[in-house]
Protein backbone atom coordinates (compact mmCIF):
# COMPACT_ATOMS: atom_id res chain seq x y z
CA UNK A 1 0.00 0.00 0.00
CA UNK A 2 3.33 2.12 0.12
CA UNK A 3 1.90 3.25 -3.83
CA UNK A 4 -1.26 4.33 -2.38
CA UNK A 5 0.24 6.15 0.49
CA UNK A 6 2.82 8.02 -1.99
CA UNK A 7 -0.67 9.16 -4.09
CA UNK A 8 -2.53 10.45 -1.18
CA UNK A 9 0.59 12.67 -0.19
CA UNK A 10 1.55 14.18 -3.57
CA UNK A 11 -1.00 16.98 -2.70
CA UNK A 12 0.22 18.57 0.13
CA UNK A 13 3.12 20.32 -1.17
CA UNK A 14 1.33 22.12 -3.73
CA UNK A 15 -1.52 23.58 -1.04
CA UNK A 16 1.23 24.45 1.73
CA UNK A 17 3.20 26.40 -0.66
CA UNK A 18 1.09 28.32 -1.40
CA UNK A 19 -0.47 29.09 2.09
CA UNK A 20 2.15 29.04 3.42
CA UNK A 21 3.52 31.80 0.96
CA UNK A 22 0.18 33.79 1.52
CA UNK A 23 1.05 33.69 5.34
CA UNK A 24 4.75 34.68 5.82
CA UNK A 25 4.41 37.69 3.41
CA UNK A 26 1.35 39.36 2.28
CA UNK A 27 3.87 41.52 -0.09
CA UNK A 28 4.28 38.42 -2.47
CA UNK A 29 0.73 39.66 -3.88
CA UNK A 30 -0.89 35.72 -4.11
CA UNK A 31 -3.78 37.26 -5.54
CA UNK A 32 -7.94 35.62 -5.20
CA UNK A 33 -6.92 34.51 -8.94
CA UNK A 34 -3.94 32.10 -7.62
CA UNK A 35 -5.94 30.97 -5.21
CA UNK A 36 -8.81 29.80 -7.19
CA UNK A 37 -6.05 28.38 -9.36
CA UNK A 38 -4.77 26.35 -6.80
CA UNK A 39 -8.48 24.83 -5.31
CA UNK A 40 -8.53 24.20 -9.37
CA UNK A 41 -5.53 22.39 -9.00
CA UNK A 42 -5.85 20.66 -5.86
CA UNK A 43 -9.49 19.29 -7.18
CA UNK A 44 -7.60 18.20 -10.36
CA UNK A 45 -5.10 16.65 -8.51
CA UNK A 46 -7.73 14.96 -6.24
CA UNK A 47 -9.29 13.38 -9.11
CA UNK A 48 -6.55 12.01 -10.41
CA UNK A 49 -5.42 10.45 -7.10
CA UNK A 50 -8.84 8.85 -7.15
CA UNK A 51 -8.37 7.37 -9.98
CA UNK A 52 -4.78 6.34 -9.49
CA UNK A 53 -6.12 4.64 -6.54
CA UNK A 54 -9.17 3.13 -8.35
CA UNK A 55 -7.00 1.63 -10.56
CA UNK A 56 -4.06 0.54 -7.99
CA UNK A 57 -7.01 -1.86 -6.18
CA UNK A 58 -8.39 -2.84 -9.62
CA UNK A 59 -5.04 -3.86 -11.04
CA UNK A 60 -4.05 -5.93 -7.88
CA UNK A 61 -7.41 -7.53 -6.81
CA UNK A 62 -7.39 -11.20 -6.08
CA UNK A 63 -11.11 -11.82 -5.18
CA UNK A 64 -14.27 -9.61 -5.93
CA UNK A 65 -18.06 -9.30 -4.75
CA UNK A 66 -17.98 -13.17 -6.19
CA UNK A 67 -16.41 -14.30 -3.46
CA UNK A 68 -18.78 -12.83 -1.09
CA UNK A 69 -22.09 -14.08 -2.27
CA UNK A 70 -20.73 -17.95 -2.72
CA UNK A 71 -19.87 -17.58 0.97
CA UNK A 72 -23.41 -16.23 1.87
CA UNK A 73 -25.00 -19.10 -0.28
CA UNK A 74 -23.01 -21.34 1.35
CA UNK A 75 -23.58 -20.16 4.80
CA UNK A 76 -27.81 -19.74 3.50
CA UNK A 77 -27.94 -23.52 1.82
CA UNK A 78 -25.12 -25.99 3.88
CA UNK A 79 -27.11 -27.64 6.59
CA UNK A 80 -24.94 -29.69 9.38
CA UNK A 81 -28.24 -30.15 10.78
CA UNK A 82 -29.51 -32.20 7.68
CA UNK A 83 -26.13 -34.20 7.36
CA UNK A 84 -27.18 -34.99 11.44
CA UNK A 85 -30.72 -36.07 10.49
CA UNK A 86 -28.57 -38.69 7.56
CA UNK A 87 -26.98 -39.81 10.16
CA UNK A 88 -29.02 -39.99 13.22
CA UNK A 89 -31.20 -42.41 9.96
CA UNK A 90 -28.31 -44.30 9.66
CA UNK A 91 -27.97 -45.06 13.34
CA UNK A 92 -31.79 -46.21 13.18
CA UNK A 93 -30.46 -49.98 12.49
CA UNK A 94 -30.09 -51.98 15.63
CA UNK A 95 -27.97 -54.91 16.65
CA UNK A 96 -30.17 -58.19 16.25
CA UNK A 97 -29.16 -61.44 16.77
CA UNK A 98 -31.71 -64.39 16.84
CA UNK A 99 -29.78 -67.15 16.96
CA UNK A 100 -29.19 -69.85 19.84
CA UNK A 101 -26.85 -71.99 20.76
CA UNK A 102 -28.70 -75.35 19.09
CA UNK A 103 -28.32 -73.71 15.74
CA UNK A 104 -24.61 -74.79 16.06
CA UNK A 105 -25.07 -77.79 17.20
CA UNK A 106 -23.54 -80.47 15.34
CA UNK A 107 -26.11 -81.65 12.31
CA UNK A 108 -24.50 -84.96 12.28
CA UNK A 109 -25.03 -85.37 16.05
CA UNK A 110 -27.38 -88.66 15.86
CA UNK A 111 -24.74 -90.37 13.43
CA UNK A 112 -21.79 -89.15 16.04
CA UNK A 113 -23.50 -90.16 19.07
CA UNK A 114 -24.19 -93.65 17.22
CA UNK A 115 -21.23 -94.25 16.23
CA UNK A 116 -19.81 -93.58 19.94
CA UNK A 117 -22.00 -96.14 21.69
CA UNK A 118 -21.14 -98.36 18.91
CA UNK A 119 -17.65 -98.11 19.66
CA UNK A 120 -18.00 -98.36 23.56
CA UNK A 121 -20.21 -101.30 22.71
CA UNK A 122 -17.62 -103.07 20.83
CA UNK A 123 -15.21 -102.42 23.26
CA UNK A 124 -17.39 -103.70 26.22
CA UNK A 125 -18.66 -106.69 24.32
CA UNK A 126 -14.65 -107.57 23.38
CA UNK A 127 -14.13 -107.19 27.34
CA UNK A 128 -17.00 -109.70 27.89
CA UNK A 129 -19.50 -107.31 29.24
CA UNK A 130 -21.97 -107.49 26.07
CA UNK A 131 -25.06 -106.22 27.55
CA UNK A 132 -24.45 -106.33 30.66
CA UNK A 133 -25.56 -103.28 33.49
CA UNK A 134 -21.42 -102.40 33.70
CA UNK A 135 -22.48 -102.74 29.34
CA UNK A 136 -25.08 -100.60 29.23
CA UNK A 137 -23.91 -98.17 31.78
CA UNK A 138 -20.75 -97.44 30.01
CA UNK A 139 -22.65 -96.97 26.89
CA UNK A 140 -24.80 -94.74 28.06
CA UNK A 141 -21.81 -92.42 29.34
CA UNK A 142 -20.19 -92.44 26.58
CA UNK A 143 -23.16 -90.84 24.79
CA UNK A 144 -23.73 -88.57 27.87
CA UNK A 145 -19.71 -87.47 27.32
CA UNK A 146 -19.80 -86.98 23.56
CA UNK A 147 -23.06 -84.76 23.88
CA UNK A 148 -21.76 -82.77 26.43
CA UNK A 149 -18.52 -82.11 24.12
CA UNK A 150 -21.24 -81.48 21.16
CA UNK A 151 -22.36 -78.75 23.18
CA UNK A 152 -19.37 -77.04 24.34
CA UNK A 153 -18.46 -77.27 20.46
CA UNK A 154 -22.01 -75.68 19.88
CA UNK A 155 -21.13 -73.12 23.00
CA UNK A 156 -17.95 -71.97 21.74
CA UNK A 157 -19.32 -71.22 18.00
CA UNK A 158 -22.54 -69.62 18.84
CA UNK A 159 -20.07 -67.33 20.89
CA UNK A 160 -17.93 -66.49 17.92
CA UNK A 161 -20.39 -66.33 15.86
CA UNK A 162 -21.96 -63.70 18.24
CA UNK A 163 -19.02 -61.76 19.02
CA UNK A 164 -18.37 -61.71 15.14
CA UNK A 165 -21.68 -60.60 14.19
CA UNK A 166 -21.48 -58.04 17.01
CA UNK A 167 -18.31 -56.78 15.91
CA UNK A 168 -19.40 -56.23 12.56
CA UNK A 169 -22.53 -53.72 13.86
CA UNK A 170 -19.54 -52.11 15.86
CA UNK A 171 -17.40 -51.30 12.64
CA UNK A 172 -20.75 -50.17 10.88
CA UNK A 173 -21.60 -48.25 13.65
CA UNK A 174 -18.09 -46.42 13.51
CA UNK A 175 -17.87 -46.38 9.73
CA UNK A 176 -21.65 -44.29 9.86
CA UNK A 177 -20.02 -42.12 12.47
CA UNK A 178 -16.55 -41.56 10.22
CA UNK A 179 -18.26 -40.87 6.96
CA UNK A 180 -20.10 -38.39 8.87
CA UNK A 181 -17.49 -36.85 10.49
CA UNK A 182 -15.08 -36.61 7.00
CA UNK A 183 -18.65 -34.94 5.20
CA UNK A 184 -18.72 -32.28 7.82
CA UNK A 185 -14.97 -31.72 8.24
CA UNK A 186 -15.05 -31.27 4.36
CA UNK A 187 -18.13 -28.90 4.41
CA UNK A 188 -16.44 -27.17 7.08
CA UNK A 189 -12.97 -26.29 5.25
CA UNK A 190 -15.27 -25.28 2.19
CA UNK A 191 -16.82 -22.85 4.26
CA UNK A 192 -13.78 -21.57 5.71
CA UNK A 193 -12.31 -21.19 2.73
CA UNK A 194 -14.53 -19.45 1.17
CA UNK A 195 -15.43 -17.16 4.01
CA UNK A 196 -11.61 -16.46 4.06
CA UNK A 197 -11.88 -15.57 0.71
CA UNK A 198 -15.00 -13.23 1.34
CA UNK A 199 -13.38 -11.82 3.97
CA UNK A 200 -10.43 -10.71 2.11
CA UNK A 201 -12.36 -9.53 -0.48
CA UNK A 202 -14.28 -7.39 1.84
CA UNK A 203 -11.34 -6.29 3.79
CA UNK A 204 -9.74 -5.31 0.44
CA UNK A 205 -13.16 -3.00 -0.64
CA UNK A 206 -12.81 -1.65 3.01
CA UNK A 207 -9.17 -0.49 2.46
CA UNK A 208 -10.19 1.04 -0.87
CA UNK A 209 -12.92 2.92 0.47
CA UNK A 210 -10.94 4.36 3.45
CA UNK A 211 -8.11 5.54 0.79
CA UNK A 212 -10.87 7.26 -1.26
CA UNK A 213 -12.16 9.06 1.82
CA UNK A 214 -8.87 10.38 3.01
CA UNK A 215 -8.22 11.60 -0.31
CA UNK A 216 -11.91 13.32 -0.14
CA UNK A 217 -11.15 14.72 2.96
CA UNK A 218 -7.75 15.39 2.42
CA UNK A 219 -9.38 17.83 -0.55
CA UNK A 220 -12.01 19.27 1.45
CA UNK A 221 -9.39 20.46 3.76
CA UNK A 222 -7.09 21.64 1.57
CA UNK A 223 -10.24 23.52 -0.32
CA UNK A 224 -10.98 24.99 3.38
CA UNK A 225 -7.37 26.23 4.07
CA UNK A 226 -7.49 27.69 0.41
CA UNK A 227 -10.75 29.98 0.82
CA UNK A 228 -9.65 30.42 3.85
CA UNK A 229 -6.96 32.49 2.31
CA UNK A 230 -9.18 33.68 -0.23
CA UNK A 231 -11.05 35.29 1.74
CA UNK A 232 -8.71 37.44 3.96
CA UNK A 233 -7.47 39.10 0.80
């Protein structure tokens, strides 16, 4: 802005001299006609500022008015509220699980418990007991024993099946949550950006308009000082 500042003081010179001439010695003769002259000059010289300055901010502008109204359609149309109501939709789904521990238990548990008494039969019919209560007894135990192990084998898968099933809902649950976090996040940087950009487009309009004004006043004054002088002649 050292450009603009240079512009804004070119004036002065040319105003003080010639107060300043009009003060010291009233014998130099400035006469009403140099005076009007110089407010001729110093509104010349005003305008052209102006325009030096119009064109300083026009030449070296990076955003415009543009930038403004994206960020206020932006700010009027992007609804974190809405993206919410997605989500809280998403989260609707709950965890079900309807299964039991029988569903896992072993299809082929009539053939496997068969087979087992089988074999203990065998074996109790090779030690001479054949049908016998000691026979039938260890028969039956041996079915008791491989059921029990059927269903511990059942236990274990309905609980990993469980825990699996549960874990997915977990990772859905969180992958819900993280697609609606990155969709914000991003909506959020777009807005900052672009309010960044709106605000350095206004700030830039601002510094324009505040260079224009002290170039205004800067005229009105020096038109002041100058019939100032004018008059006391």
């Amino acid at each position: 802005m050292e450009a603009v500042a240079g512009i804004a003081g070119a004036i002065a010179p040319v105003v003080a001299s010639i107060y300043s001439n009009y003060k010291q010695d009233k014998r130099d003769k400035v006469t009403r006609r140099d005076i009007e002259k110089a407010i001729k000059e110093n509104d010349a010289l005003s305008a052209e500022q102006k325009r030096a300055v119009t064109r300083y901010f026009d030449e070296n502008r990076v955003t415009n008015k543009e930038d403004v109204g994206i960020y206020v359609d932006k700010l009027r149309n992007m609804s974190f509220a809405e993206e919410y109501e997605k989500y809280d939709a998403d989260l609707a789904k709950e965890f079900t699980y309807d299964k039991t521990k029988e569903d896992f238990y072993n299809e082929n548990a009539s053939k496997i418990l068969g087979d087992t008494i089988a074999k203990t039969q065998g074996l109790a019919s090779a030690q001479g007991m054949g049908r016998s209560f000691d026979g039938l007894q260890a028969m039956t135990q041996a079915g008791i024993d491989k059921n029990a192990e059927l269903m511990r084998d059942a236990q274990r898968d309905y609980r990993e099946d469980y825990s699996q099933k549960y874990q997915e809902f977990t990772d859905y649950l969180n992958q819900t949550r993280n697609r609606y976090l990155d969709r914000t996040n991003a909506m959020q940087s777009d807005l900052n950006l672009t309010s960044d950009l709106a605000q350095f487009a206004h700030d830039y309009d601002q510094s324009e308009f505040e260079h224009l004004m002290n170039l205004d006043t800067n005229r009105i004054n020096n038109r002041l000082m100058l019939q100032s002088a004018k008059a006391g002649i």
